[in-house]
N, C-alpha and C. Protein backbone atom coordinates (compact mmCIF):
# COMPACT_ATOMS: atom_id res chain seq x y z
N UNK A 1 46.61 -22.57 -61.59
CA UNK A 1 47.73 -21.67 -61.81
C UNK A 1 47.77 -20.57 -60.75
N UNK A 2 46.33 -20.18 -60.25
CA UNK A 2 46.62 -18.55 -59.68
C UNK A 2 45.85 -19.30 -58.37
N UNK A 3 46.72 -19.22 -56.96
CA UNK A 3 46.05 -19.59 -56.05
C UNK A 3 45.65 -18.14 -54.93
N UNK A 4 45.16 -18.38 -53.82
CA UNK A 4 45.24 -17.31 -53.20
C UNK A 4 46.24 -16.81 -52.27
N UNK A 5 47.51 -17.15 -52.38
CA UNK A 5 48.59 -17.01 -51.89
C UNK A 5 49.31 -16.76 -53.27
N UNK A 6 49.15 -16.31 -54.08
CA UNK A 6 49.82 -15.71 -55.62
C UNK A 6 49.53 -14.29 -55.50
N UNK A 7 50.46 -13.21 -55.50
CA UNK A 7 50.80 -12.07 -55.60
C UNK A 7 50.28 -11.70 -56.70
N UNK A 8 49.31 -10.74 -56.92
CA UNK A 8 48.98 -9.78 -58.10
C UNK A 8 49.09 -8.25 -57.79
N UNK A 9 50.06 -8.04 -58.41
CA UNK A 9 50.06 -6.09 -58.17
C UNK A 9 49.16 -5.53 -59.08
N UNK A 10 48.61 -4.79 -58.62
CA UNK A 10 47.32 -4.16 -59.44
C UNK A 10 47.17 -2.33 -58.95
N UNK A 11 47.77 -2.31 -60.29
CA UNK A 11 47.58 -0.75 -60.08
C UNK A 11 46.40 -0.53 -60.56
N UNK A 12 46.08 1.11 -60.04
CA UNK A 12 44.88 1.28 -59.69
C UNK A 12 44.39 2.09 -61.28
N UNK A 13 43.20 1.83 -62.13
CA UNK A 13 42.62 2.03 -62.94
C UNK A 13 42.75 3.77 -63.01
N UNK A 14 42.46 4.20 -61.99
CA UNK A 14 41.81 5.82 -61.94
C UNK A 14 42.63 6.84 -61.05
N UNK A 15 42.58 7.80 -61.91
CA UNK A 15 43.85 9.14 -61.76
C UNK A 15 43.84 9.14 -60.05
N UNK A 16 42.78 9.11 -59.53
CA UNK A 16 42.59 9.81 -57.93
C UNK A 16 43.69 8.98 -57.08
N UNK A 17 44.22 7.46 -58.08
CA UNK A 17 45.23 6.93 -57.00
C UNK A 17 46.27 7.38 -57.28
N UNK A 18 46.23 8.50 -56.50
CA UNK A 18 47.91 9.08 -56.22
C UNK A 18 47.62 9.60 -55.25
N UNK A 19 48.99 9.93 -54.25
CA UNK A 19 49.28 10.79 -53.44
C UNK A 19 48.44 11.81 -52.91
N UNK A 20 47.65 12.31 -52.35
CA UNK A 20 47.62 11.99 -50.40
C UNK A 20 46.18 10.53 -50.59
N UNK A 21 45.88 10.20 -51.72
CA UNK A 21 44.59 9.89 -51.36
C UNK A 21 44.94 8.38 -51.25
N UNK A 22 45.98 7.95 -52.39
CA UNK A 22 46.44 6.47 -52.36
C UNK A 22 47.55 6.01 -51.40
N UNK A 23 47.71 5.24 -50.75
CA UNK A 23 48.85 5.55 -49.20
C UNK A 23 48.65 3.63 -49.44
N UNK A 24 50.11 3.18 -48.98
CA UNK A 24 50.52 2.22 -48.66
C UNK A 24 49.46 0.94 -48.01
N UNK A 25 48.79 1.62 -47.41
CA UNK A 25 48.25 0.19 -46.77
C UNK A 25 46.12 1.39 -47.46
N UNK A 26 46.00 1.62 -48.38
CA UNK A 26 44.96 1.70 -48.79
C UNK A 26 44.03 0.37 -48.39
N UNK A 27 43.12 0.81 -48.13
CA UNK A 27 42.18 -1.15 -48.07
C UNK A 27 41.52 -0.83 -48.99
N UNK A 28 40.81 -2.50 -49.06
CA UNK A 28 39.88 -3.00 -49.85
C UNK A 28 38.84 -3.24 -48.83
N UNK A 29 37.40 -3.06 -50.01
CA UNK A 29 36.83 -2.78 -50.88
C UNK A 29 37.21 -1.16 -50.76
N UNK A 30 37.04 -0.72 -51.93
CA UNK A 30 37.53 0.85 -52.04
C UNK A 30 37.28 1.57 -53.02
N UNK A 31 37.09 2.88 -53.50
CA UNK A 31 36.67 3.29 -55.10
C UNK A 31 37.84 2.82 -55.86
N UNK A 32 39.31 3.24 -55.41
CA UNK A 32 40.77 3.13 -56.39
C UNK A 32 40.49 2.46 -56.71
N UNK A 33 39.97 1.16 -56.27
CA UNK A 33 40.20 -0.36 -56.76
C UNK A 33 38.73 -1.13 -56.88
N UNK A 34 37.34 -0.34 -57.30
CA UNK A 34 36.18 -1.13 -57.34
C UNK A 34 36.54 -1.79 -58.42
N UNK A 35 36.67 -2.24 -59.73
CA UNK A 35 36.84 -3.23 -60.56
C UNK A 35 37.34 -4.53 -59.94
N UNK A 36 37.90 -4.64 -59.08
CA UNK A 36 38.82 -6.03 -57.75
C UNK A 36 37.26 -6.75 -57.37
N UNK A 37 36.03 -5.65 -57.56
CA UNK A 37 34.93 -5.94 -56.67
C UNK A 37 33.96 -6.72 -57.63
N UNK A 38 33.66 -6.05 -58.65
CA UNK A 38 33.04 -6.60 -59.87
C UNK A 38 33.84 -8.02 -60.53
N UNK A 39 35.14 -7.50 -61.02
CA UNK A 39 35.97 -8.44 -61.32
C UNK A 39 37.30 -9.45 -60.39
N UNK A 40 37.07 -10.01 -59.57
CA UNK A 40 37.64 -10.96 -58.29
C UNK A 40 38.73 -11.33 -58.87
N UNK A 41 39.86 -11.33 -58.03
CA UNK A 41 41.04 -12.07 -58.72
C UNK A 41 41.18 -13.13 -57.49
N UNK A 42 41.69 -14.19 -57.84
CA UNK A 42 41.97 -15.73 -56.49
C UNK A 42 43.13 -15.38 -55.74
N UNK A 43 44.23 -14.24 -56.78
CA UNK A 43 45.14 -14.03 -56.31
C UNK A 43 44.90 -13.05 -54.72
N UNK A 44 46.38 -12.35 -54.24
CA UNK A 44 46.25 -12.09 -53.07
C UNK A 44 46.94 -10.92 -53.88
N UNK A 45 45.72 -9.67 -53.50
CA UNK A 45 46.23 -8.71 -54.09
C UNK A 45 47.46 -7.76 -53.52
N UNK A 46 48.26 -6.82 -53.91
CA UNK A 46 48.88 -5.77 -53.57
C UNK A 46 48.63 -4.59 -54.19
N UNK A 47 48.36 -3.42 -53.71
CA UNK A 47 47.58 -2.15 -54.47
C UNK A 47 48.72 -1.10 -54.63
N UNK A 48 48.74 -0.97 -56.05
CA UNK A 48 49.86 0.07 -56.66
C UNK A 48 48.95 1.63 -56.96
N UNK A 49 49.59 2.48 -57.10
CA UNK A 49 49.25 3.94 -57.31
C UNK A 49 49.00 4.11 -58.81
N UNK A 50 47.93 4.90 -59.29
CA UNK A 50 47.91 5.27 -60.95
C UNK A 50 49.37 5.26 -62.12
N UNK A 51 50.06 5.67 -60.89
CA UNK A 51 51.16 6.27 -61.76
C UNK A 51 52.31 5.53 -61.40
N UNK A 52 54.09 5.27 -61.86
CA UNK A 52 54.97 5.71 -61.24
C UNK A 52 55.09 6.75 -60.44
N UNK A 53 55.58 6.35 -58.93
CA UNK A 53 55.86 7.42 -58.20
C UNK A 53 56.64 7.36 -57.42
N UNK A 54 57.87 7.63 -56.47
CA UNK A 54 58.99 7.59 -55.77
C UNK A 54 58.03 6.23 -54.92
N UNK A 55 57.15 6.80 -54.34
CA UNK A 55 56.63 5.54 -53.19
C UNK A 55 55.99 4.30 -53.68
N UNK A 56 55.64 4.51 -54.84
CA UNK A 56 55.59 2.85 -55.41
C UNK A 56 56.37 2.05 -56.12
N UNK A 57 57.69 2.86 -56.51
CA UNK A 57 58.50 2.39 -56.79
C UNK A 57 59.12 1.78 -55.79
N UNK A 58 59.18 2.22 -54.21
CA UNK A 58 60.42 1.93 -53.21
C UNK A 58 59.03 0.77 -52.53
N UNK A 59 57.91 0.47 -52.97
CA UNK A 59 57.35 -0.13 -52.59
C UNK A 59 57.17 -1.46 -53.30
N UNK A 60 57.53 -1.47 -54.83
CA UNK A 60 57.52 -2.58 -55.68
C UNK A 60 59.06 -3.40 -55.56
N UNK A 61 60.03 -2.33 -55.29
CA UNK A 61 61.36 -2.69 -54.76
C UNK A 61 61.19 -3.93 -53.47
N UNK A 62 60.69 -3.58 -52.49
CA UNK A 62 60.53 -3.86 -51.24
C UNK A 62 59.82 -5.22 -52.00
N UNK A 63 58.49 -4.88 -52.73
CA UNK A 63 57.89 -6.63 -52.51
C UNK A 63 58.79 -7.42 -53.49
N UNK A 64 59.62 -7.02 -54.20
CA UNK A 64 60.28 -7.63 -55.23
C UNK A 64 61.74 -8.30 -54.46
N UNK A 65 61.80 -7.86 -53.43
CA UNK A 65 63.18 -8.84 -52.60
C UNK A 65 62.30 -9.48 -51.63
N UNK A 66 60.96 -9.10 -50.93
CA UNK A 66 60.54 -10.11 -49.44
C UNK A 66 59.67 -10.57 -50.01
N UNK A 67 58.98 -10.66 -50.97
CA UNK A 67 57.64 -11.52 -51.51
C UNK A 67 57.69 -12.24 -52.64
N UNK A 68 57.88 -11.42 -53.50
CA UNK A 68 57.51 -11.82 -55.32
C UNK A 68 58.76 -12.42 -55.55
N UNK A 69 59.69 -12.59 -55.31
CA UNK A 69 61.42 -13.58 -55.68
C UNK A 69 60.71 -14.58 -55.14
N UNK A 70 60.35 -14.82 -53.98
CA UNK A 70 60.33 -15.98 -53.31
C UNK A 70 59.11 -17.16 -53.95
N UNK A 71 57.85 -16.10 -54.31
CA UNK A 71 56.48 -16.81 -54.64
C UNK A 71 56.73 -17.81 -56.04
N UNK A 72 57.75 -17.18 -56.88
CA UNK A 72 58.04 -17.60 -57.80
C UNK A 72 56.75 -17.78 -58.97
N UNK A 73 56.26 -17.01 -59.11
CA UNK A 73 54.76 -16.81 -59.80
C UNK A 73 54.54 -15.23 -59.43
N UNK A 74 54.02 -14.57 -59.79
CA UNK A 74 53.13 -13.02 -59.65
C UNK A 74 52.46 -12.40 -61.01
N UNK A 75 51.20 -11.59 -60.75
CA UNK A 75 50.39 -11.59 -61.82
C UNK A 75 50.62 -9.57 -61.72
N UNK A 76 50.92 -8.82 -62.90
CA UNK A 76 50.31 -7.89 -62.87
C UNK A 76 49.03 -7.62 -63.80
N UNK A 77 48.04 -7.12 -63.13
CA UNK A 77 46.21 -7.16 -63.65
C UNK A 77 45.71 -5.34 -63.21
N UNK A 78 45.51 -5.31 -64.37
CA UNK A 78 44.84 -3.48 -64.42
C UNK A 78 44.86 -2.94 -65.80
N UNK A 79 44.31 -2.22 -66.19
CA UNK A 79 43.75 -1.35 -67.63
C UNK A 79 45.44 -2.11 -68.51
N UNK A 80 45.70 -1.88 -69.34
CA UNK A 80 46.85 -2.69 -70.34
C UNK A 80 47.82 -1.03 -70.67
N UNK A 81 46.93 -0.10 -70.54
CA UNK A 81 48.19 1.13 -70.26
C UNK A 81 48.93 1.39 -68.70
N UNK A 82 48.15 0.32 -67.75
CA UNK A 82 48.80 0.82 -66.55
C UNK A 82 50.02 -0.45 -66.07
N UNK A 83 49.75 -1.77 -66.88
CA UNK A 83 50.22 -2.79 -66.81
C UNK A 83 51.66 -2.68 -67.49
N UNK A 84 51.80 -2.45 -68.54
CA UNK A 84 52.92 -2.49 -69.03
C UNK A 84 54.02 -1.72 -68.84
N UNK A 85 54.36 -0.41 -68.13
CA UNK A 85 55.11 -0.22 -66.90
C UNK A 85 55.62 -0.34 -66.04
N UNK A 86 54.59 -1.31 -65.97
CA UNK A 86 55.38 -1.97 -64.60
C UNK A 86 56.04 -3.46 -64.86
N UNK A 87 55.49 -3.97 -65.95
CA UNK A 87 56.23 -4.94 -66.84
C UNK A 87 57.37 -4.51 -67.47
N UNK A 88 57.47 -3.85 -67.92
CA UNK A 88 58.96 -3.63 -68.10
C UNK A 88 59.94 -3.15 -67.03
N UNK A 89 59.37 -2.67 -65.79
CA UNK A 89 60.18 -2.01 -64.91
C UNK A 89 60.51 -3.49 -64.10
N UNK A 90 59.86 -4.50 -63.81
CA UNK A 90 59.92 -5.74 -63.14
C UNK A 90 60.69 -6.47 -64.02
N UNK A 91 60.39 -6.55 -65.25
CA UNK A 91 61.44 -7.35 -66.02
C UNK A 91 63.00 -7.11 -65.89
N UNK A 92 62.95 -5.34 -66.03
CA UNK A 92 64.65 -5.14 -65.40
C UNK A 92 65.37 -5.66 -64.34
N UNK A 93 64.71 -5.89 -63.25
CA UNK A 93 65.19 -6.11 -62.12
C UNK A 93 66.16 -7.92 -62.11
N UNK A 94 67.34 -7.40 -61.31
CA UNK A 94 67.88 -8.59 -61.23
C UNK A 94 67.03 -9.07 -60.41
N UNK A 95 66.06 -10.21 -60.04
CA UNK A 95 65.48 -10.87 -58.79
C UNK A 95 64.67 -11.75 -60.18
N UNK A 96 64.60 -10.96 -61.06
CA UNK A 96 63.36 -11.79 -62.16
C UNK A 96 64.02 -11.93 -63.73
N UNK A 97 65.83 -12.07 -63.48
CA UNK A 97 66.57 -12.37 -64.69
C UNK A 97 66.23 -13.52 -65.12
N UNK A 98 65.81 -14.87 -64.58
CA UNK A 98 65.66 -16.12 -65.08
C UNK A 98 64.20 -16.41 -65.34
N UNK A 99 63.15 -15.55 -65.19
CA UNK A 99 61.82 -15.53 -65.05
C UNK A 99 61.19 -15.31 -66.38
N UNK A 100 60.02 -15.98 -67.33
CA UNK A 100 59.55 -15.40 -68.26
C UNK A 100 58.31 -14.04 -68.15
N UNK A 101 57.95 -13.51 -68.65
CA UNK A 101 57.03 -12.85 -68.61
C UNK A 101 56.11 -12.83 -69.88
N UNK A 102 54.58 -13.24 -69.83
CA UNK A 102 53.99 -13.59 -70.88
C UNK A 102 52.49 -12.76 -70.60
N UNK A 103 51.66 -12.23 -72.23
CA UNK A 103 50.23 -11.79 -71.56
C UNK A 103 49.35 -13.27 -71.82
N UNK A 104 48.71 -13.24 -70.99
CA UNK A 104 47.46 -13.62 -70.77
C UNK A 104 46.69 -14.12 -71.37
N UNK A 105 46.52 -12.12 -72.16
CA UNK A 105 44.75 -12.01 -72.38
C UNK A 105 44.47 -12.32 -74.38
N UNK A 106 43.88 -11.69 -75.19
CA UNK A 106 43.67 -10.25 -74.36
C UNK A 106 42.02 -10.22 -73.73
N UNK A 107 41.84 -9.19 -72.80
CA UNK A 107 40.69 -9.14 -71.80
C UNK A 107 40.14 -7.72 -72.27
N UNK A 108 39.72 -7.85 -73.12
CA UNK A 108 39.49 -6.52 -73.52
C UNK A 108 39.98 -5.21 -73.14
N UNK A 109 39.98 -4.07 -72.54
CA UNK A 109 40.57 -3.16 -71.72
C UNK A 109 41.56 -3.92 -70.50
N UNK A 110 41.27 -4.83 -70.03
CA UNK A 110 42.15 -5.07 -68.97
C UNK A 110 43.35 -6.30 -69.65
N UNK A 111 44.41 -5.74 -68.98
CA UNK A 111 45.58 -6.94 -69.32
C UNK A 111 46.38 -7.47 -68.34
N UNK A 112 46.43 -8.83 -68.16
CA UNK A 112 46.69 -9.51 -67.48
C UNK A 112 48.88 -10.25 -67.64
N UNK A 113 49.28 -10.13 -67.02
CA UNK A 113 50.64 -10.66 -67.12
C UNK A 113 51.65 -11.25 -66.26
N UNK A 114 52.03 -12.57 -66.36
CA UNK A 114 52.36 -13.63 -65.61
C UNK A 114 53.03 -13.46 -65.53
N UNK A 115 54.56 -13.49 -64.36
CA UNK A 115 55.76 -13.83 -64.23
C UNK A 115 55.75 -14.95 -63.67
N UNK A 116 56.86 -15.29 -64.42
CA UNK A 116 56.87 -17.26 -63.85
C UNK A 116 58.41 -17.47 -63.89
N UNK A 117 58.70 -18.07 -62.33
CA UNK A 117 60.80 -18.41 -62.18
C UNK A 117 60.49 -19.83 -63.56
N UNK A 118 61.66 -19.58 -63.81
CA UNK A 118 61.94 -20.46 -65.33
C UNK A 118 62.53 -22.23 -64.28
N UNK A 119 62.40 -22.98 -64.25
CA UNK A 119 62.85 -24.24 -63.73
C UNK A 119 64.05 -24.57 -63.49
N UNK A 120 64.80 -23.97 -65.00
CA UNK A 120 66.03 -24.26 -65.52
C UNK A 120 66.87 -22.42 -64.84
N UNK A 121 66.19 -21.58 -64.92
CA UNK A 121 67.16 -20.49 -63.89
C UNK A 121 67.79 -19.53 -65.36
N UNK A 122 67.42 -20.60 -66.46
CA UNK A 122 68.30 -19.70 -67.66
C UNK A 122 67.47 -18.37 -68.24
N UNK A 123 68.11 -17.45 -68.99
CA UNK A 123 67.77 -16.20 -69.12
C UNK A 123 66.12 -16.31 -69.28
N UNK A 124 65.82 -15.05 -69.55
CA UNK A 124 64.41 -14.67 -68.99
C UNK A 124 64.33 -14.69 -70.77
N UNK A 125 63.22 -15.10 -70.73
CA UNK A 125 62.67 -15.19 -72.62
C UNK A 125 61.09 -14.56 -72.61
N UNK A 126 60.81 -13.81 -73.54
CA UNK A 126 59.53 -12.73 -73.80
C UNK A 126 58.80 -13.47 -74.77
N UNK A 127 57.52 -14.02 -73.84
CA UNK A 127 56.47 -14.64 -74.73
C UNK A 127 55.17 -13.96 -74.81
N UNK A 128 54.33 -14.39 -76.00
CA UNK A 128 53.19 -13.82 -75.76
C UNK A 128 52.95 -12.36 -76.86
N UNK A 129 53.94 -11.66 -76.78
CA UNK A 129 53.98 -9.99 -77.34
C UNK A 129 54.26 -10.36 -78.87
């Protein structure tokens, strides 16, 4: 299911990722994101900020028309209060109207959530919750 060319946005567990310290092209291995280190994903990660914030929003925008439409699969993976924000903010978007979105887990503290393009293109249906 999850290869290493599969998009996982993974916001970052811990308050310090925000602004000046969390920046666009942050690398890995890193503190924001040591759990990525302990816990490995196959996917090909993308690193989101603690919070909503003007720049990860215009940054989830951006991968949501040149990456994640196209992959037709993407995972969001991080604590289950930082996940579901951004699950509902991705679900709005026209690019992922025909797409389901389902959890995972559960993974104890961490929650895991699939978007998957639907075959058939017809409305987006909420599984899993």
């Amino acid at each position: 299911m999850v290869d290493a060319d599969t998009p996982v946005i993974c916001p970052s567990p811990f308050i310090e990722a925000s602004s000046p310290v969390w920046t666009l092209d942050y690398p890995l291995p890193g503190f924001l994101y040591s759990p990525l280190e302990i816990y490995p994903i196959a996917g090909k990660p993308y690193l989101f900020p603690t919070e909503f914030s003007p720049e990860g929003e215009q940054y989830a925008e951006r991968l949501s028309t040149e990456i994640l439409a196209g992959a037709g699969r993407f995972l969001i993976y991080s604590r289950d209060e930082k996940v579901q924000p951004w699950r509902e903010w991705f679900s709005r978007r026209e690019e992922f109207s025909g797409w389901t979105h389902q959890s995972l887990g559960p993974f104890g503290t961490v929650e895991v959530v699939l978007f998957e393009k639907r075959p058939d293109g017809r409305e987006q249906i909420k599984r899993g919750d």
